[in-house]
Protein backbone atom coordinates (compact mmCIF):
# COMPACT_ATOMS: atom_id res chain seq x y z
CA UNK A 1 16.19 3.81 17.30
CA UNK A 2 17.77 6.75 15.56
CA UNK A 3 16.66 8.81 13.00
CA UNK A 4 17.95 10.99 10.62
CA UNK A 5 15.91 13.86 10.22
CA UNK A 6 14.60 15.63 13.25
CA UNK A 7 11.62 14.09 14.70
CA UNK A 8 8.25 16.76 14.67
CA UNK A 9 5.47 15.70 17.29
CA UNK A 10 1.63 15.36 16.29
CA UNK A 11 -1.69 14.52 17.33
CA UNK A 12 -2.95 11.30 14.77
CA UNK A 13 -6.40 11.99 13.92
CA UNK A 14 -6.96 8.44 11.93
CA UNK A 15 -4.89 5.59 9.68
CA UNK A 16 -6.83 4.87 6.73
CA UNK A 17 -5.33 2.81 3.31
CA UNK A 18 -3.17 0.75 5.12
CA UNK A 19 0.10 3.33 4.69
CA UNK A 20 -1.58 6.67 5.34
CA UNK A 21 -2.11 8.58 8.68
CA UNK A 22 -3.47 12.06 9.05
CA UNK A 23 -2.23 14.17 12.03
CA UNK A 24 -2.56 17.63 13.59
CA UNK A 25 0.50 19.50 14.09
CA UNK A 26 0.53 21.75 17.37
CA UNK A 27 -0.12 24.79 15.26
CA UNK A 28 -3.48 23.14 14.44
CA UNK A 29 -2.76 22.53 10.86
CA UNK A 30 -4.00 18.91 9.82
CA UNK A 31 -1.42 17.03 7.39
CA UNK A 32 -1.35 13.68 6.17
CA UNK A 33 1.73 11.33 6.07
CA UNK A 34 2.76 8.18 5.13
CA UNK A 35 2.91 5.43 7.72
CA UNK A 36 5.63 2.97 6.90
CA UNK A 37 4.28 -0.02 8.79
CA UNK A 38 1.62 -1.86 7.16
CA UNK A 39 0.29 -3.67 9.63
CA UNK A 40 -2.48 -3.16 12.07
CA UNK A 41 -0.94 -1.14 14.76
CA UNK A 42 -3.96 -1.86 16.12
CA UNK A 43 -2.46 -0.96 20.08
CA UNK A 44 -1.06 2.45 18.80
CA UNK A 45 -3.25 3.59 16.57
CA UNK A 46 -5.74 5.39 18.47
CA UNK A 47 -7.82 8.42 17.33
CA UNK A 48 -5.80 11.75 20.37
CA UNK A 49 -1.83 9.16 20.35
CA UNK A 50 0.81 10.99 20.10
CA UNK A 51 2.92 10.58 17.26
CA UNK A 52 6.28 11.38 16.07
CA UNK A 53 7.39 12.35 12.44
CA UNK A 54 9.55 13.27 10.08
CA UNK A 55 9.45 15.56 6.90
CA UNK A 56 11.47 14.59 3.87
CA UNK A 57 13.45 16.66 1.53
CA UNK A 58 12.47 14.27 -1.27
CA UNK A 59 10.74 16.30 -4.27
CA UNK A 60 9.08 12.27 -5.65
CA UNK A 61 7.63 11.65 -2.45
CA UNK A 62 3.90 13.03 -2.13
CA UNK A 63 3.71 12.67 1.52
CA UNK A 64 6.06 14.52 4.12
């Protein structure tokens, strides 16, 4: 799969409101992001997965 933007790595914490997913960065700072699959994830979404993001540029968008 590629991406665009370079990918940042994180710790997910919990998916909540079927498109939202808070993580904590390496640092230790705790952000919240928006998930673009809907569905259950239900294999991958595990409190301590690693995940992999990406921060937009985009001043609409709410959510890195």
């Amino acid at each position: 799969m590629d991406f665009d933007a370079p990918l940042k790595q994180g710790t997910l914490i919990r998916r909540y409101k079927r498109f939202l997913a808070d993580i904590e960065l390496p640092e230790g700072e705790e952000i919240t992001v928006h998930c673009p699959n809907s569905g259950s994830m239900r294999g991958c979404s595990t409190p301590g997965s690693p995940v992999c993001f990406s921060r937009s540029d985009n001043p609409g968008r709410k959510y890195p």
